[in-house]
C-alpha atoms as a PDB file:
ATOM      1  CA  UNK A   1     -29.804-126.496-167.159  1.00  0.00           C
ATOM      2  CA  UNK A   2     -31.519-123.226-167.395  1.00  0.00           C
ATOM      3  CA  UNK A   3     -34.205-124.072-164.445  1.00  0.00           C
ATOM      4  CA  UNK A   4     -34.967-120.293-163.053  1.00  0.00           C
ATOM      5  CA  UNK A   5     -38.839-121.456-161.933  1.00  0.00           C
ATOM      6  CA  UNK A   6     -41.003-118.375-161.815  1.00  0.00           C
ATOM      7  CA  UNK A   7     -40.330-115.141-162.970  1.00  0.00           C
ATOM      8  CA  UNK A   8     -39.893-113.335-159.929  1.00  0.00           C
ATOM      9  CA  UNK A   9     -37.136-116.654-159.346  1.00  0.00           C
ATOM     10  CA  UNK A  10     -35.726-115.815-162.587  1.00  0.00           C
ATOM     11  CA  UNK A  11     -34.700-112.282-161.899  1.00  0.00           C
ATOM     12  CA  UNK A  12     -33.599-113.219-158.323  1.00  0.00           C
ATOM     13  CA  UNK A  13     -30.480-115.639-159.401  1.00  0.00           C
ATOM     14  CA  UNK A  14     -30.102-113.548-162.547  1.00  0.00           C
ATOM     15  CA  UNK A  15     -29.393-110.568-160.393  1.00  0.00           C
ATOM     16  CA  UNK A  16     -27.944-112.881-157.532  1.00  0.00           C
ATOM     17  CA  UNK A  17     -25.849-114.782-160.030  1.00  0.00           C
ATOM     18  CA  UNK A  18     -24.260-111.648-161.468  1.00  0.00           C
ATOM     19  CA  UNK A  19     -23.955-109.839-158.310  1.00  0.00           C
ATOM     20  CA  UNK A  20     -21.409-113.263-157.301  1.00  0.00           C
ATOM     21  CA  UNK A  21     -19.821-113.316-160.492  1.00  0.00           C
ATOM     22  CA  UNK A  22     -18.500-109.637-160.189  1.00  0.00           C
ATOM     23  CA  UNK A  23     -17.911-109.870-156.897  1.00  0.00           C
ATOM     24  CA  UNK A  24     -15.522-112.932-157.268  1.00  0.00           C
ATOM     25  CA  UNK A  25     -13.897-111.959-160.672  1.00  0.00           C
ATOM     26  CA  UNK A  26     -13.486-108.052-158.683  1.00  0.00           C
ATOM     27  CA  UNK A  27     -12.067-109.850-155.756  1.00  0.00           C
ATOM     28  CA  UNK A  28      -9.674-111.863-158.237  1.00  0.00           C
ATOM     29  CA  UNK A  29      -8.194-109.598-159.562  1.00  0.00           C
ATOM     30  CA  UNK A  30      -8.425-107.335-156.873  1.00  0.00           C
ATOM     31  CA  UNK A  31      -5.955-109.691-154.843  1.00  0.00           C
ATOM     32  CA  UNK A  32      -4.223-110.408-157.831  1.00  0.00           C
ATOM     33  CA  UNK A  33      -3.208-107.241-158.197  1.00  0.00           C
ATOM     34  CA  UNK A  34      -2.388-106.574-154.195  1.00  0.00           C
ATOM     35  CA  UNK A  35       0.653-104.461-153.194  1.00  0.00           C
ATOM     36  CA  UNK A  36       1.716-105.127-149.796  1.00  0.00           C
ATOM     37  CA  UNK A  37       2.291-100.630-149.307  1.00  0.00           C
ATOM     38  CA  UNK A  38      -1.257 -99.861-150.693  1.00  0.00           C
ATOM     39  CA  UNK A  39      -3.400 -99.224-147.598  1.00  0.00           C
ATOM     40  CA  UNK A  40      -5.511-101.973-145.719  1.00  0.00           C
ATOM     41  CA  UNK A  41      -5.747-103.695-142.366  1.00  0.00           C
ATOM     42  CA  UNK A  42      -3.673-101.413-140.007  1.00  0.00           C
ATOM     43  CA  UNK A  43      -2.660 -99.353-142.635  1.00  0.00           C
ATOM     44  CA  UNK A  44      -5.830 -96.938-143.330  1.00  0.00           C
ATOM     45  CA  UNK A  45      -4.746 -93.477-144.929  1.00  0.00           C
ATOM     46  CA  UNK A  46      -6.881 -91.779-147.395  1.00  0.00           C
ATOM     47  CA  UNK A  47      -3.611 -90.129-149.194  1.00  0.00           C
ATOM     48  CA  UNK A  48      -0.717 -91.314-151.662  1.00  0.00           C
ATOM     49  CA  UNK A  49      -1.379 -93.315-155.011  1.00  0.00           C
ATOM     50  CA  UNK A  50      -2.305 -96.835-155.044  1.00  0.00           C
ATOM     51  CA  UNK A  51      -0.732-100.330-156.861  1.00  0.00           C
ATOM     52  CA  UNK A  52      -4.138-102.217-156.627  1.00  0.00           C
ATOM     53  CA  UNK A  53      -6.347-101.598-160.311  1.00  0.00           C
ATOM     54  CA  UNK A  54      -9.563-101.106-158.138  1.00  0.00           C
ATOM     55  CA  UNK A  55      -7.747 -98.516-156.069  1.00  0.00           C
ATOM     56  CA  UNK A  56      -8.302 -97.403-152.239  1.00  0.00           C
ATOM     57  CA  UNK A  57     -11.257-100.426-152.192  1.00  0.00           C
ATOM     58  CA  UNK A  58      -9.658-102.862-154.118  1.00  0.00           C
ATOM     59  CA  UNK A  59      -6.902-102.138-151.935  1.00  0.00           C
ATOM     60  CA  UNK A  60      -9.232-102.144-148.839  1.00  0.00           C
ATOM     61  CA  UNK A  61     -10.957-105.880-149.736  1.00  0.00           C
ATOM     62  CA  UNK A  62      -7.602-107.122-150.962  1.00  0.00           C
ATOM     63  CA  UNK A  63      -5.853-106.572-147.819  1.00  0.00           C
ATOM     64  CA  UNK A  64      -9.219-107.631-145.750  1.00  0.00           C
ATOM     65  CA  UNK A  65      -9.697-111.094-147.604  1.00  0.00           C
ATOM     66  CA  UNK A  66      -5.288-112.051-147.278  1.00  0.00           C
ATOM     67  CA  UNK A  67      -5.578-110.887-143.689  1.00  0.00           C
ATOM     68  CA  UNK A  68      -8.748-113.101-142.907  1.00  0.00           C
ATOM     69  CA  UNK A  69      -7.811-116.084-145.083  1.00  0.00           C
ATOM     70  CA  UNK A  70      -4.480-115.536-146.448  1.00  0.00           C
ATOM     71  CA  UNK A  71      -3.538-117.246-150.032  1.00  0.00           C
ATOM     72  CA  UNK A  72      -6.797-119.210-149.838  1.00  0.00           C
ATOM     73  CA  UNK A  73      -8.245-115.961-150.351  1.00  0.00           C
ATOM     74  CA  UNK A  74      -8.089-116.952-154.361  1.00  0.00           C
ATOM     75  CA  UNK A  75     -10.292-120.075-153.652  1.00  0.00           C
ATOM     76  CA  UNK A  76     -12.967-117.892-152.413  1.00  0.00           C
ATOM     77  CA  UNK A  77     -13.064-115.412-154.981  1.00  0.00           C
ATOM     78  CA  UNK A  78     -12.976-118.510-157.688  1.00  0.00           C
ATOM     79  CA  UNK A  79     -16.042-120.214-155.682  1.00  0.00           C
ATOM     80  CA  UNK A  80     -17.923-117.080-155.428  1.00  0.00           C
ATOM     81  CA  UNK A  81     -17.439-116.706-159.037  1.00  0.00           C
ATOM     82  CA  UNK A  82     -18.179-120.117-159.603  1.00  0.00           C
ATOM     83  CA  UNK A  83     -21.965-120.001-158.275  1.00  0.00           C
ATOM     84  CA  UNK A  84     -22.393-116.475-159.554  1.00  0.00           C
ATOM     85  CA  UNK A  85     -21.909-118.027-163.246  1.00  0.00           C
ATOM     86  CA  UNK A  86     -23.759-121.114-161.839  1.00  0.00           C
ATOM     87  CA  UNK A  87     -26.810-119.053-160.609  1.00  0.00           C
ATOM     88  CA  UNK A  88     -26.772-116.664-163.577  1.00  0.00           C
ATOM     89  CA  UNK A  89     -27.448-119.653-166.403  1.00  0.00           C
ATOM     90  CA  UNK A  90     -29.850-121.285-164.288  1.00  0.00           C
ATOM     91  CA  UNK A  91     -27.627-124.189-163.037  1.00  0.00           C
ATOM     92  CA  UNK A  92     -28.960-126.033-160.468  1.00  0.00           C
ATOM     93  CA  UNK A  93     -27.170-125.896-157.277  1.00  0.00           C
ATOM     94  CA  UNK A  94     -27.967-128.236-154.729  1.00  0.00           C
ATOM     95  CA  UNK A  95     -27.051-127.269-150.980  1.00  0.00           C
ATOM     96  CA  UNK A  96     -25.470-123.944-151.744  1.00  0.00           C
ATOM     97  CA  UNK A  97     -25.086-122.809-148.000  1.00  0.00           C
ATOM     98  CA  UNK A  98     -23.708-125.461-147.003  1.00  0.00           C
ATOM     99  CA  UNK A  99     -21.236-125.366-149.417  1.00  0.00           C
ATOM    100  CA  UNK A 100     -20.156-121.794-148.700  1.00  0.00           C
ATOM    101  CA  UNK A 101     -19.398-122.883-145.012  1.00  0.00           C
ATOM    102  CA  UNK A 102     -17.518-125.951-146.287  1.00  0.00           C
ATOM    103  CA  UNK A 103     -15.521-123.729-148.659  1.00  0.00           C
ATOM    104  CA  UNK A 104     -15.298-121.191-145.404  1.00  0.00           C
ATOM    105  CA  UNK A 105     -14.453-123.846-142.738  1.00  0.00           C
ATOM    106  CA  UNK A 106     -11.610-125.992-145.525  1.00  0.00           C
ATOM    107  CA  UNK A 107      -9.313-122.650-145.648  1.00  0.00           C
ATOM    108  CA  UNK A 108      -8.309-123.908-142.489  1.00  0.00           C
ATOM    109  CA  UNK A 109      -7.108-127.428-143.692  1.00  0.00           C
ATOM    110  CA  UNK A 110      -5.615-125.848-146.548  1.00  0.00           C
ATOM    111  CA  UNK A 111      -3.667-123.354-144.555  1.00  0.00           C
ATOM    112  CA  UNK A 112      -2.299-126.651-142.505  1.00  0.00           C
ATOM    113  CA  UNK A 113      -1.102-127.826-145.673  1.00  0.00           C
ATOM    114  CA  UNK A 114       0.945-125.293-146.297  1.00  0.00           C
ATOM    115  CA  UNK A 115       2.266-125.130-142.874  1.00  0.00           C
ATOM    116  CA  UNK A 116       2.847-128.465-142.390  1.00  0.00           C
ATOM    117  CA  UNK A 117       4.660-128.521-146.184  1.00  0.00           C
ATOM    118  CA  UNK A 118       6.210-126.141-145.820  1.00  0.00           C
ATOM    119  CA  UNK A 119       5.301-124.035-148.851  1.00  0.00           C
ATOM    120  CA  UNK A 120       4.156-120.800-147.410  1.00  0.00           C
ATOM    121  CA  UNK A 121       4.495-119.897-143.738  1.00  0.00           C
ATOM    122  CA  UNK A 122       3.611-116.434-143.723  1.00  0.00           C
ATOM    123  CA  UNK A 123       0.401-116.130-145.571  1.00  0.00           C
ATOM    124  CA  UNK A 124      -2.204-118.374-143.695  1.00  0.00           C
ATOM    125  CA  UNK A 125      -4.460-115.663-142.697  1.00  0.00           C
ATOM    126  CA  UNK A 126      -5.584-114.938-139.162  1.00  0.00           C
ATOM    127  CA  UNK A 127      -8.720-117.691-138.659  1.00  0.00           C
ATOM    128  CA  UNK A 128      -6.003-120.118-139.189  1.00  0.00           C
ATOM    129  CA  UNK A 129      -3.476-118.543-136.390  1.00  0.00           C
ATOM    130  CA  UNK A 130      -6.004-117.791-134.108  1.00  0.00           C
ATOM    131  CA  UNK A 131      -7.579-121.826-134.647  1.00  0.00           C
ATOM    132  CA  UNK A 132      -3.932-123.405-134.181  1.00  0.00           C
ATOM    133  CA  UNK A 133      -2.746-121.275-131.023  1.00  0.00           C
ATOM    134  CA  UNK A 134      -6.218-122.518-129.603  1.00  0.00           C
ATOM    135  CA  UNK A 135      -5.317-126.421-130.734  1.00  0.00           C
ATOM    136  CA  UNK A 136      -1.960-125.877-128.906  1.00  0.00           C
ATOM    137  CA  UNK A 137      -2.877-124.268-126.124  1.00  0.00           C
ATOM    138  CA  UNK A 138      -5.480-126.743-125.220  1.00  0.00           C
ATOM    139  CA  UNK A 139      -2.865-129.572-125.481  1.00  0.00           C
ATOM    140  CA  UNK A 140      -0.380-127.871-123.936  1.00  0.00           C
ATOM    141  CA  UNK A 141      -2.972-127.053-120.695  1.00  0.00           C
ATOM    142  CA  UNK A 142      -3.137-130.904-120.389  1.00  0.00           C
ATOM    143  CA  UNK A 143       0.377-131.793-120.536  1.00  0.00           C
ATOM    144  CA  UNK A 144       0.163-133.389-123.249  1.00  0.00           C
ATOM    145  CA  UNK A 145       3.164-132.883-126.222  1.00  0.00           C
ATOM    146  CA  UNK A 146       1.497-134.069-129.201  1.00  0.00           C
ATOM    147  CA  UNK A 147       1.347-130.871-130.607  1.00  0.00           C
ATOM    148  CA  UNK A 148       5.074-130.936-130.533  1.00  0.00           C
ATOM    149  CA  UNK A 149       5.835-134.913-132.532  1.00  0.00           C
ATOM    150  CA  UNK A 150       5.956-134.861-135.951  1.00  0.00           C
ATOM    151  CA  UNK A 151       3.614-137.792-136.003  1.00  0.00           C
ATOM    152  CA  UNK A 152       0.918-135.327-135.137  1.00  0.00           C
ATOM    153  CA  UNK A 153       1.562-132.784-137.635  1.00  0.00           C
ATOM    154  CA  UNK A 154       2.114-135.542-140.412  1.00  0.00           C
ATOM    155  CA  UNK A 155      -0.973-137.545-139.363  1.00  0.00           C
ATOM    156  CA  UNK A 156      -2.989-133.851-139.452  1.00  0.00           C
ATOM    157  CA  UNK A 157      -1.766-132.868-142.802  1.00  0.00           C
ATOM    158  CA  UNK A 158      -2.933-136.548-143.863  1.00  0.00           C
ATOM    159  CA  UNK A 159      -6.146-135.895-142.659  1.00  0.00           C
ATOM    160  CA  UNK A 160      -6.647-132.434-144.162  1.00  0.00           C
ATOM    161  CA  UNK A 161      -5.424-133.367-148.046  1.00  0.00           C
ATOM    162  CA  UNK A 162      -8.108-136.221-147.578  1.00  0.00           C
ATOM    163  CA  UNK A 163     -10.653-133.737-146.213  1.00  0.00           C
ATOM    164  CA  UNK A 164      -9.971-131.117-148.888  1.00  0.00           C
ATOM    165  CA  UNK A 165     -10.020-133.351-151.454  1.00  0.00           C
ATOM    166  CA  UNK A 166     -13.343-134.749-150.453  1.00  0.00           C
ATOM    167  CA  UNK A 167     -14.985-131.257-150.241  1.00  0.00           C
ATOM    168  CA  UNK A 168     -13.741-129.738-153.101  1.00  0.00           C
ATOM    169  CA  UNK A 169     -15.153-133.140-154.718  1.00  0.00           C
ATOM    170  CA  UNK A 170     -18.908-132.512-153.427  1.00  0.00           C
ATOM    171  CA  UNK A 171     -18.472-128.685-153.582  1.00  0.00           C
ATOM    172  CA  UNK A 172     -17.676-128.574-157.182  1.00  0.00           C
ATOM    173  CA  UNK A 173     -19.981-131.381-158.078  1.00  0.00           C
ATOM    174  CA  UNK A 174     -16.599-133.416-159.656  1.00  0.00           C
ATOM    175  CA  UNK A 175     -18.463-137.272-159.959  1.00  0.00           C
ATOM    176  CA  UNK A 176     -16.137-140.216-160.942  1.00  0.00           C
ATOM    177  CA  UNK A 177     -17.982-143.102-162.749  1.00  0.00           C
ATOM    178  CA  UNK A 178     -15.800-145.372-161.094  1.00  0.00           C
ATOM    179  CA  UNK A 179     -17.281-144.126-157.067  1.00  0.00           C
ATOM    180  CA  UNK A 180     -20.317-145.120-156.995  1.00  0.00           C
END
């Protein structure tokens, strides 16, 4: 703990660390406090009041984030603030890029749990839409109807809880003494 190295290291995750922190805890709340009439994505207009606390931006990112990622949006802005509080105390973080794109690249098997479940059909986020009409439109250029059997989409959503689980595991450094 507290391992900045150097000075000039020291003020680079200080600054870097706090620049994360209020970006994740201003995206937080910022899509916490989303209103579905406050402008964003195809809805830019510079007049009439906003519902979002940050206003016109918070507003702005809000609706930019839910339309990119959809409710996994909230994981993001907790992992950003995460490493932000991480980088600011001096933490050590151990492959922090690659981390980012597994946080990135696992709102996609999240969003097929929710699908797949159920839960929430409408709020998956465009990378998500955009990766599972390519998925079915591949099969469905080959003939092939798996996308259609329920086998599929159970064995998928299988695959992705397992997936998730393991990368939230290594992302957030969560170590059982009992897997070793």
């Amino acid at each position: 703990m507290f391992k900045y190295g150097g000075f000039k290291l020291f003020l680079f995750k200080v600054i870097a660390g706090l620049i994360l922190l209020v970006f994740g805890l201003f995206l937080l709340i910022s899509i916490g406090t989303h209103d579905p009439e406050d402008p964003g994505i195809g809805k830019l207009q510079s007049f009439g009041g906003t519902k979002n606390i940050f206003g016109y931006f918070g507003a702005l990112i809000s609706s930019s984030f839910l339309f990119l990622f959809g409710i996994y949006a909230y994981v993001l802005s907790f992992f950003f603030s995460y490493v932000g509080f991480l980088l600011f105390f001096g933490i050590l973080i151990k492959a922090i890029f690659f981390k980012f794109f597994l946080v990135f690249a696992s709102s996609v098997l999240f969003n097929q749990i929710l699908i797949a479940t159920h839960l929430n059909t409408s709020d998956t986020g465009i990378i998500y839409s955009a990766l599972e009409f390519f998925v079915k439109s591949f099969f469905n250029n080959y003939n092939l109807q798996i996308t259609e059997s329920s086998i599929f989409y159970y064995t998928l959503t299988l695959f992705c809880f397992f997936t998730l689980v393991v990368i939230f595991f290594y992302v957030f450094n969560i170590k059982f003494k009992y897997l070793k």
